[in-house]
Protein backbone atom coordinates (compact mmCIF):
# COMPACT_ATOMS: atom_id res chain seq x y z
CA UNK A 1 0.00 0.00 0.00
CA UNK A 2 1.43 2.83 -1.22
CA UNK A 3 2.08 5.99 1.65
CA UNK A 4 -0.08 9.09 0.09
CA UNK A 5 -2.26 9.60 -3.33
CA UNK A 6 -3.83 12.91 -4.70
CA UNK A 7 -7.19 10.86 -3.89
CA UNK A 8 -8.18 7.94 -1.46
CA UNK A 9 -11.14 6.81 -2.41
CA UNK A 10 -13.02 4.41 0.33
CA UNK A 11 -14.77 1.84 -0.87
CA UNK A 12 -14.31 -0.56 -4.22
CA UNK A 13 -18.07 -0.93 -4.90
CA UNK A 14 -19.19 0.48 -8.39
CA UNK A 15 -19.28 3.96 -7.18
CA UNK A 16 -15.85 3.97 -5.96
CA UNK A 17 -13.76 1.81 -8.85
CA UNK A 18 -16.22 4.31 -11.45
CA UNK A 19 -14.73 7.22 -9.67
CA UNK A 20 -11.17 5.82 -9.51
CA UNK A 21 -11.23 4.78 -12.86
CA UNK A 22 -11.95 8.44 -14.28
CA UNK A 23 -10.36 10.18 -12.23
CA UNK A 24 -7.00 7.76 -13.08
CA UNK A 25 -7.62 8.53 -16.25
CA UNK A 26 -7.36 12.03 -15.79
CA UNK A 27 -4.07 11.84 -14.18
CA UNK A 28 -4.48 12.02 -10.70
CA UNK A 29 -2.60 9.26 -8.72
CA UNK A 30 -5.49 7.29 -6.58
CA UNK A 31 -5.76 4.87 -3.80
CA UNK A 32 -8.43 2.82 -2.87
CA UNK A 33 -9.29 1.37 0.07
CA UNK A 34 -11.20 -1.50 0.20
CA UNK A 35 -11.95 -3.91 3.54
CA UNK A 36 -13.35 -6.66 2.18
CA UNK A 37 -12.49 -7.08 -2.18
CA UNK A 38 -14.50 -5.17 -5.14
CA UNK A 39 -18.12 -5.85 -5.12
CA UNK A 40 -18.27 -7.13 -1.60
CA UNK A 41 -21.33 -5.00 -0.81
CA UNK A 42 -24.52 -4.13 -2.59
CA UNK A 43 -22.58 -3.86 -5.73
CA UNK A 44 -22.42 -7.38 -6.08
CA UNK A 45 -25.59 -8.50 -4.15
CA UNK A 46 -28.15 -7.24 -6.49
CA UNK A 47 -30.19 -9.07 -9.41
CA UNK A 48 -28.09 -7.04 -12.26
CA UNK A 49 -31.34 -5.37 -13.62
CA UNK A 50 -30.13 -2.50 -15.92
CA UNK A 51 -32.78 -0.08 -16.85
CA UNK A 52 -31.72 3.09 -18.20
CA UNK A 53 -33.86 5.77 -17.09
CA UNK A 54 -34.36 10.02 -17.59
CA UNK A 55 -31.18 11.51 -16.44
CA UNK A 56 -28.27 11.78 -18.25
CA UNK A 57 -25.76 10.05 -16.29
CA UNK A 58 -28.15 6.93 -16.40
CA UNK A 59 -27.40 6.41 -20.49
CA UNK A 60 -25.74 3.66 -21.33
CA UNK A 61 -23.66 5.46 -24.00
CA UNK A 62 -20.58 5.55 -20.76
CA UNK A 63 -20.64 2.17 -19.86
CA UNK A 64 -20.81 0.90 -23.59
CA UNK A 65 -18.26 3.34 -24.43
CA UNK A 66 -15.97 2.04 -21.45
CA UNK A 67 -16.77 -1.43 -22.28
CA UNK A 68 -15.39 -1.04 -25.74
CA UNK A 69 -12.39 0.43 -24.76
CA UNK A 70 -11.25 -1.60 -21.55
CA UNK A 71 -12.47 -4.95 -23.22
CA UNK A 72 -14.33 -7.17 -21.04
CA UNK A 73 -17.31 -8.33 -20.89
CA UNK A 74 -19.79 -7.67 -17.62
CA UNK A 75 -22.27 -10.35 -19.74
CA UNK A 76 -24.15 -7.10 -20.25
CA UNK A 77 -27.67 -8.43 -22.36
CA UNK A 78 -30.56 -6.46 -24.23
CA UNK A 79 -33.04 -8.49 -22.98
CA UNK A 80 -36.21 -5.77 -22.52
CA UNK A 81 -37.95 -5.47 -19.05
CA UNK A 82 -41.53 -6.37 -18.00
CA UNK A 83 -42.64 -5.13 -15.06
CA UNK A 84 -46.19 -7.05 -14.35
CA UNK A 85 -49.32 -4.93 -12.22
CA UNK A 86 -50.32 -6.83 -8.97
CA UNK A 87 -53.42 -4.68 -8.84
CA UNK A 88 -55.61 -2.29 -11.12
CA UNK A 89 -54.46 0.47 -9.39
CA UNK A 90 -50.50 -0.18 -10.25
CA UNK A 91 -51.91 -0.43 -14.05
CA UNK A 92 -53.42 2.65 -13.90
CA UNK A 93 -49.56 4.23 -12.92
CA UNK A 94 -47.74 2.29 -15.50
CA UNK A 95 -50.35 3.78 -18.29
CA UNK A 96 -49.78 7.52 -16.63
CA UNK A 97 -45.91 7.26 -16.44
CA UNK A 98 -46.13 5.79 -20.09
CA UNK A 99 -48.33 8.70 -20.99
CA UNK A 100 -45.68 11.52 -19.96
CA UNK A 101 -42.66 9.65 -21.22
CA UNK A 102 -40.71 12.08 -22.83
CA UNK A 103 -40.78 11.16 -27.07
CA UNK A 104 -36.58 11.18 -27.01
CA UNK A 105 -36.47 8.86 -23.70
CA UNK A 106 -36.06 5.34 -23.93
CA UNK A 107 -39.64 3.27 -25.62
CA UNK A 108 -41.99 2.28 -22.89
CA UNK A 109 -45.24 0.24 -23.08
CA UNK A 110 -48.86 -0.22 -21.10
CA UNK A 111 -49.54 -3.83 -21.95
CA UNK A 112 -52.56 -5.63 -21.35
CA UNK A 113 -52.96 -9.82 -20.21
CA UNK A 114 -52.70 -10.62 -23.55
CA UNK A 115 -49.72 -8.35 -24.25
CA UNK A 116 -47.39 -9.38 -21.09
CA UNK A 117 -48.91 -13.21 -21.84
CA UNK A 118 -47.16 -12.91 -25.44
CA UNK A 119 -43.73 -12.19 -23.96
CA UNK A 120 -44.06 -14.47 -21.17
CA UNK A 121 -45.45 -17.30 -23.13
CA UNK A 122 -46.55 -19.44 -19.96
CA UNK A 123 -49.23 -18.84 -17.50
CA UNK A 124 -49.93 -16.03 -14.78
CA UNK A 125 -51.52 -15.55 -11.89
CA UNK A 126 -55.03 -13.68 -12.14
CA UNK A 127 -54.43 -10.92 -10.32
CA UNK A 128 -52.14 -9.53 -13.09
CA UNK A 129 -53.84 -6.54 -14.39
CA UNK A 130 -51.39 -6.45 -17.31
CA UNK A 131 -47.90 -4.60 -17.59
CA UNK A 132 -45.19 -2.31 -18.57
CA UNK A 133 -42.36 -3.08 -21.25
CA UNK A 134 -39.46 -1.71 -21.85
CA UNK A 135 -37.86 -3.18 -24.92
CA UNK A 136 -34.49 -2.13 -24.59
CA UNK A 137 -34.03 -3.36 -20.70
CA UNK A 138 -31.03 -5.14 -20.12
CA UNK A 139 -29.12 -7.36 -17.88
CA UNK A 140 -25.45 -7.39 -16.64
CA UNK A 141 -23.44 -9.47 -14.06
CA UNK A 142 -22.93 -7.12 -11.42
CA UNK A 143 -19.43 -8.32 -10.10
CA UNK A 144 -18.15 -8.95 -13.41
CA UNK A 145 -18.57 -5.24 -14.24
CA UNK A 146 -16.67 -4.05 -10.86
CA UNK A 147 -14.49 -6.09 -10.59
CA UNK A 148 -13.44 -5.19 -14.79
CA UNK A 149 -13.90 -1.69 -14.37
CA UNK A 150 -11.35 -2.41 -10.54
CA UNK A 151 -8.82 -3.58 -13.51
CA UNK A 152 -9.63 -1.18 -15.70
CA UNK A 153 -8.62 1.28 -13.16
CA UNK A 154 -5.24 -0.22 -11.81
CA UNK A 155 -4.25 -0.40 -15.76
CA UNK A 156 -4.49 3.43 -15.81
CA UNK A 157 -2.63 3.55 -12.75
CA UNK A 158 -4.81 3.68 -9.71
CA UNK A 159 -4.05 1.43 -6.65
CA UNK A 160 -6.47 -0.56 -5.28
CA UNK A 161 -5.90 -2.35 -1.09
CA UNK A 162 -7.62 -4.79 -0.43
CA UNK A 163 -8.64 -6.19 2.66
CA UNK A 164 -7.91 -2.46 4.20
CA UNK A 165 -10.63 -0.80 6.11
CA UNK A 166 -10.65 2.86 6.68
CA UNK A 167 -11.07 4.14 9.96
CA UNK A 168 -11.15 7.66 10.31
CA UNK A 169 -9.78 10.67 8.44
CA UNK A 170 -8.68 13.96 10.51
CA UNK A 171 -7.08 16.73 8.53
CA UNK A 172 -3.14 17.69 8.48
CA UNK A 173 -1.92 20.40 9.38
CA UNK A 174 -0.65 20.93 6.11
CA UNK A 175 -2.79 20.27 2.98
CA UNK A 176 -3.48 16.75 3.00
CA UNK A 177 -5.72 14.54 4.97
CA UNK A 178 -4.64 11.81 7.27
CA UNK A 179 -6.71 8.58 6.34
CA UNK A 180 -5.97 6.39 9.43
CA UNK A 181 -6.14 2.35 8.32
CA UNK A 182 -6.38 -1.17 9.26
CA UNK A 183 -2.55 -1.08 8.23
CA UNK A 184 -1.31 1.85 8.98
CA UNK A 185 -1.92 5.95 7.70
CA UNK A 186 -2.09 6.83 4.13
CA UNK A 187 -2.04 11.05 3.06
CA UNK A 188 -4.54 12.85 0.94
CA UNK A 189 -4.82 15.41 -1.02
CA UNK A 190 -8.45 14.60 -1.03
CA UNK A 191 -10.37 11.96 -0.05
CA UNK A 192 -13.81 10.34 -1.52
CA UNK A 193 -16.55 8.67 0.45
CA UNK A 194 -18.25 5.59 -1.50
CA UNK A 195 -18.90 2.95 0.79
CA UNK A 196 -23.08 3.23 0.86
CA UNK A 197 -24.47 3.56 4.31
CA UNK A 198 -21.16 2.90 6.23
CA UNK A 199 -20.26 6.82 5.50
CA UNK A 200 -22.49 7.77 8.04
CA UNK A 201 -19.26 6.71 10.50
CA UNK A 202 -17.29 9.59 8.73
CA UNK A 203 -20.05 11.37 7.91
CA UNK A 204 -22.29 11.69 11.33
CA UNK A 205 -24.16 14.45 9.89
CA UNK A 206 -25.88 12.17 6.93
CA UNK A 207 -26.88 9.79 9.57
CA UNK A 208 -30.58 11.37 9.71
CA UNK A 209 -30.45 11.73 5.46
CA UNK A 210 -29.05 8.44 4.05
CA UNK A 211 -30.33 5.40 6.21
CA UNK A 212 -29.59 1.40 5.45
CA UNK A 213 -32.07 -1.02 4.22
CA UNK A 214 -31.65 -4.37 3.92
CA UNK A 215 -32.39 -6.20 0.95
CA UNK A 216 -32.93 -10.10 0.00
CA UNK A 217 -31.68 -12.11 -2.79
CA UNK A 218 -31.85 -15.84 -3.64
CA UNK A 219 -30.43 -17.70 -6.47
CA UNK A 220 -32.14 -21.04 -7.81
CA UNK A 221 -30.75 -24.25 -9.11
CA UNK A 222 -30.49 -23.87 -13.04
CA UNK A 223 -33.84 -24.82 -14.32
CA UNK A 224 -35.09 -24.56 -18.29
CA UNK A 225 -35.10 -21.34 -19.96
CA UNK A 226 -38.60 -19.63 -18.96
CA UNK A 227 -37.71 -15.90 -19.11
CA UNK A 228 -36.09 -13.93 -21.85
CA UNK A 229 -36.19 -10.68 -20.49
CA UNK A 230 -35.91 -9.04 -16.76
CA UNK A 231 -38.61 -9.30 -14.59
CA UNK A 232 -40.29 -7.39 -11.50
CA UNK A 233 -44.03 -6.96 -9.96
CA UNK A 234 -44.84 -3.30 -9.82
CA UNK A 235 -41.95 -1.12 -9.11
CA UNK A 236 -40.01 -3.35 -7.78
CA UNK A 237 -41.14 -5.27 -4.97
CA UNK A 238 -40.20 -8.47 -6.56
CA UNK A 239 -37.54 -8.36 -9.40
CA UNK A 240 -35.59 -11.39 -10.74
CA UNK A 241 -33.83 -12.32 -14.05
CA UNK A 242 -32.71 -15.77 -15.78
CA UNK A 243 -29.36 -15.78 -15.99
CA UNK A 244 -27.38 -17.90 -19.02
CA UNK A 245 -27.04 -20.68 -16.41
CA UNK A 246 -30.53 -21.43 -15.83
CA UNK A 247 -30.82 -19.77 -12.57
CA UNK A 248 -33.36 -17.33 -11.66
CA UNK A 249 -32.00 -14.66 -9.21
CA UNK A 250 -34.30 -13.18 -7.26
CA UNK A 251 -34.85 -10.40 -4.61
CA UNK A 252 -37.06 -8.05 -3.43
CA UNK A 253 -39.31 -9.98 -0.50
CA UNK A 254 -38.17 -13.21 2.12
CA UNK A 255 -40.36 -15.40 0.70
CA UNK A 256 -39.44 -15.06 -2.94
CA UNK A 257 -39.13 -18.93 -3.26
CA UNK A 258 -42.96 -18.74 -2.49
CA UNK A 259 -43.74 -15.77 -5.27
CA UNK A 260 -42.42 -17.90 -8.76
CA UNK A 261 -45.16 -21.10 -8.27
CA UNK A 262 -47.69 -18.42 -6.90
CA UNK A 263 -46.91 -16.28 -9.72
CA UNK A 264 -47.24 -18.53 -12.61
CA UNK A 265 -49.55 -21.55 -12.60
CA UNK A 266 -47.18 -24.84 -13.26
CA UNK A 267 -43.80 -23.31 -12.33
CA UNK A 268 -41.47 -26.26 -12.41
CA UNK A 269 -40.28 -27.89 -9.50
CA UNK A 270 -36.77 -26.53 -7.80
CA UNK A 271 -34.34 -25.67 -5.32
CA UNK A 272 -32.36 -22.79 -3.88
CA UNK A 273 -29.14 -22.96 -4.09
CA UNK A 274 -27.64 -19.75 -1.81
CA UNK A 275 -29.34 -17.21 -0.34
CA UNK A 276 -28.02 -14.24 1.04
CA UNK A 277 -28.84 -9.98 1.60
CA UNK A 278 -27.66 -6.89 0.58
CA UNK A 279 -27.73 -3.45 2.48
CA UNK A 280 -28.45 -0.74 0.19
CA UNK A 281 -28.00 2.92 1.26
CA UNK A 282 -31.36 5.10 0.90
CA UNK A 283 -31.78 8.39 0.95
CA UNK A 284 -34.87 10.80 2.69
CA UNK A 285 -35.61 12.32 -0.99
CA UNK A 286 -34.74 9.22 -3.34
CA UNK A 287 -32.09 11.23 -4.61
CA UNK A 288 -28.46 10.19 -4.42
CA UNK A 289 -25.48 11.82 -2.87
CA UNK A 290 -22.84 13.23 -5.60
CA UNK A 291 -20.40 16.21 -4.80
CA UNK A 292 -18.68 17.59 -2.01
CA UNK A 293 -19.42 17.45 1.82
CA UNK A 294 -20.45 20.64 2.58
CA UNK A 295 -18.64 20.97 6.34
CA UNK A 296 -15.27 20.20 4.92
CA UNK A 297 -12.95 20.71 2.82
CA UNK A 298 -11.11 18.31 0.10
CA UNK A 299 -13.80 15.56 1.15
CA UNK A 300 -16.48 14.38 -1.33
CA UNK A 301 -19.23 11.59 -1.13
CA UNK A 302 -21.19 9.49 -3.80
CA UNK A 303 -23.48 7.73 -2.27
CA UNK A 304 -27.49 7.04 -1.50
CA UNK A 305 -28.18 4.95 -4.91
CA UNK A 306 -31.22 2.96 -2.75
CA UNK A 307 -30.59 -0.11 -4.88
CA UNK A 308 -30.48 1.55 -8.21
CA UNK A 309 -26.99 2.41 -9.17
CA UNK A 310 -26.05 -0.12 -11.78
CA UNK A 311 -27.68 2.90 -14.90
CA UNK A 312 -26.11 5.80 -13.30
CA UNK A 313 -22.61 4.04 -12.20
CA UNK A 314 -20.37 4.68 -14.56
CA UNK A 315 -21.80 8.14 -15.63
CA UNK A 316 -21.93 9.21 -11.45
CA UNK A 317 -18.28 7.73 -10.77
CA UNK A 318 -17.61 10.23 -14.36
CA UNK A 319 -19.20 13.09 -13.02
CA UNK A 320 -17.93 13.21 -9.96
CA UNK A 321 -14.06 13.26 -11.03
CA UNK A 322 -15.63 16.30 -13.23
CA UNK A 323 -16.91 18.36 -10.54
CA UNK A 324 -13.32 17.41 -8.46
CA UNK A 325 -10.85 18.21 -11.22
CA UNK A 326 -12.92 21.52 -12.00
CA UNK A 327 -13.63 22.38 -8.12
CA UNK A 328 -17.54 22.42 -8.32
CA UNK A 329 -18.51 21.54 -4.80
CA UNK A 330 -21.82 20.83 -5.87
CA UNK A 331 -21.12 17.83 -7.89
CA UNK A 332 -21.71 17.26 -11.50
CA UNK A 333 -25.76 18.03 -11.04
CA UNK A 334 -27.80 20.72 -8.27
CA UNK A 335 -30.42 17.53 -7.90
CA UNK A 336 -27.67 15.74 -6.47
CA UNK A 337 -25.77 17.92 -4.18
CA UNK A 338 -25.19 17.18 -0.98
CA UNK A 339 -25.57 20.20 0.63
CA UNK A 340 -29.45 19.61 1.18
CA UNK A 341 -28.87 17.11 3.46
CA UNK A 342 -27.37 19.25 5.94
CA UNK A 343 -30.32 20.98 8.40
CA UNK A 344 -30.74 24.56 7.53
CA UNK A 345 -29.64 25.35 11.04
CA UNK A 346 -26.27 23.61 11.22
C-alpha cells in the first residue's frame, strides 16, 4: 500500500472503482481502500437489472463506451424489461408514467394480459392486471462489471488495497488529509466517500439523510429457460432475471421462493441454491449523494443509490471526477448535491 495519493477513495463498490477509474484517467494518482475485495457490498448483491432511465448520467452510452475500450465483458444483455401490475391500481400508474414519457427517452409500453402473456409465453396468476415493457431493458453481471472496471482502473494507474478498512480521516496540518487504516496511515490530497451507508461513520451528519435497508436475494438451481427478459411486480417489490445458467436470481421480498409457483400456474419444480442480503444505502428524498461534503474541505461523497446504481454508475463515478478536477462543490448536477442534506440550522 502505497504511503499518500492525490485521492483515497473508500470503498471498491461500483461507485468507488467508477470514480477511480476516471479520475486515473485524468491523471491524478489514486488509492483505494477497500476492507473486504471489489463488489463485496450491494454492488455485487443485487439481481443485475439494468434499466436506463431520464437523467443523463443513467445512459448507457458511458458504460458501452468504457466497455469497448477496456475490453471485457460484464455479460451485459438487451433483454427488454416487464414489469407485471399486482393490482388495477399499479396499471393505472404504469399507463400515466407511459403517458408523460418524454418522445426522445427510452420506448416504454402499457400492456394488457394478452400483451405481457405474449412475452411471457406461460401462465400467470389472475391478479395480473397487465404490464409495462421496456424493450431495450437489459441485464449485466454485477461483479463482473466491478471487478473489470477495478482492472480497468489499476491499468491506468490507480491502486487498489484490499482487505484495508478505513477508519477515520482527521485533517493535516498541512494540505493533505490523514486517512488512518487497518494497516497503517495513508495522506490525501483529497479523499472520496463511497462505501453506501457505512459513511455515516465519517459522515455523522448524513446519519438522519441516508439510512440502510436491507435487501434479500436468492439464487435457484439452473432450471429450463422460462424468461427472456428481466422481470419485476410493480416497481419493484419483486424483481428477478434468468441468468445464461438457468438460474433465476431473485430479490425483493423473504419469501421469494414462495412468489415464482404463486406467480405462474405450473412453475417447475426446484431448489435454492444460496441465499443471502444486501444493504443498500437510501436516501430521505430518493435522490443520491454526488459532490462535495459541505462541512469540509477536500472531502467528497457518492453515495445514496437505494438499490439503483447499476444505470447511473459509470456516468456518477464520471461526473464526480468532473466536478473534483474543476472544483464544483456541488457535484456534477444541483439535484444531487449534498448540501441539502445538511439541516438549515447547522
Amino acid at each position: 500500500m502505497p504511503s499518500g495519493a492525490d485521492v483515497v477513495v473508500i470503498g471498491a463498490g461500483l461507485a468507488g472503482v467508477s470514480t477511480a477509474y476516471w479520475l486515473a484517467r485524468r491523471g491524478a494518482s489514486v488509492l483505494v481502500l477497500e476492507a473486504y475485495r471489489p463488489a463485496w457490498g450491494a454492488s455485487g448483491r443485487n439481481a443485475g437489472i439494468y434499466l436506463a432511465g431520464l437523467h443523463p448520467m443513467e445512459d448507457d452510452t458511458v458504460l458501452r463506451k468504457v466497455l469497448a475500450d477496456e475490453g471485457f465483458d460484464p455479460g451485459y444483455r438487451r433483454t427488454g424489461h416487464l414489469s407485471l401490475a399486482a393490482s388495477a391500481e399499479v396499471m393505472e400508474r404504469f399507463r400515466a408514467e407511459v403517458a408523460r414519457r418524454p418522445p426522445a427517452a427510452t420506448p416504454l409500453h402499457a400492456l394488457d394480459r394478452a400483451g405481457c402473456a405474449e412475452i411471457l409465453r406461460m401462465p400467470m396468476a389472475p391478479h395480473f392486471a397487465g404490464g409495462r415493457w421496456m424493450p431495450d431493458g437489459h441485464v449485466i453481471h454485477p461483479v463482473r462489471l466491478v471487478r473489470g472496471l477495478a482492472a480497468a482502473a489499476e491499468r491506468h494507474g490507480a491502486r487498489i488495497a484490499t482487505g484495508t478498512r478505513a477508519v477515520r480521516v482527521v485533517a493535516g496540518r498541512d494540505t493533505h488529509l490523514r486517512v488512518r487504516t487497518t494497516r497503517g496511515t495513508v495522506q490525501a490530497g483529497q479523499v472520496v466517500y463511497a462505501c453506501n451507508a457505512e459513511i455515516t461513520r465519517f459522515c455523522p451528519t448524513l446519519a438522519g439523510f441516508l439510512r440502510p435497508v436491507r435487501g434479500q436475494m436468492l439464487a435457484t438451481t439452473a432450471l429450463p429457460p422460462l424468461f427472456t427478459s428481466g422481470m419485476a411486480v410493480d416497481f419493484g417489490t419483486v424483481y428477478w432475471q434468468q441468468t445464461t445458467d438457468g438460474s433465476i436470481v431473485i430479490g425483493g421480498r423473504r419469501s421469494a421462493e414462495e412468489f415464482l409457483p404463486a406467480a405462474f400456474p405450473g412453475f417447475p419444480p426446484f431448489e435454492v441454491r444460496h441465499r443471502w442480503t444486501g444493504v443498500m444505502d437510501q436516501t430521505a428524498d430518493g435522490r443520491p449523494l454526488i459532490g462535495a461534503v459541505p462541512w469540509a474541505n477536500r472531502q467528497w461523497v457518492i453515495a445514496g443509490f437505494g438499490g439503483h446504481g447499476l444505470p447511473p454508475g459509470a456516468g456518477a463515478g464520471r461526473g464526480l471526477a468532473e466536478a473534483m478536477d474543476t472544483g464544483c462543490r456541488a457535484g456534477p448536477s444541483p439535484a444531487f448535491d449534498p448540501a441539502r442534506a445538511v439541516p438549515a440550522h447547522q
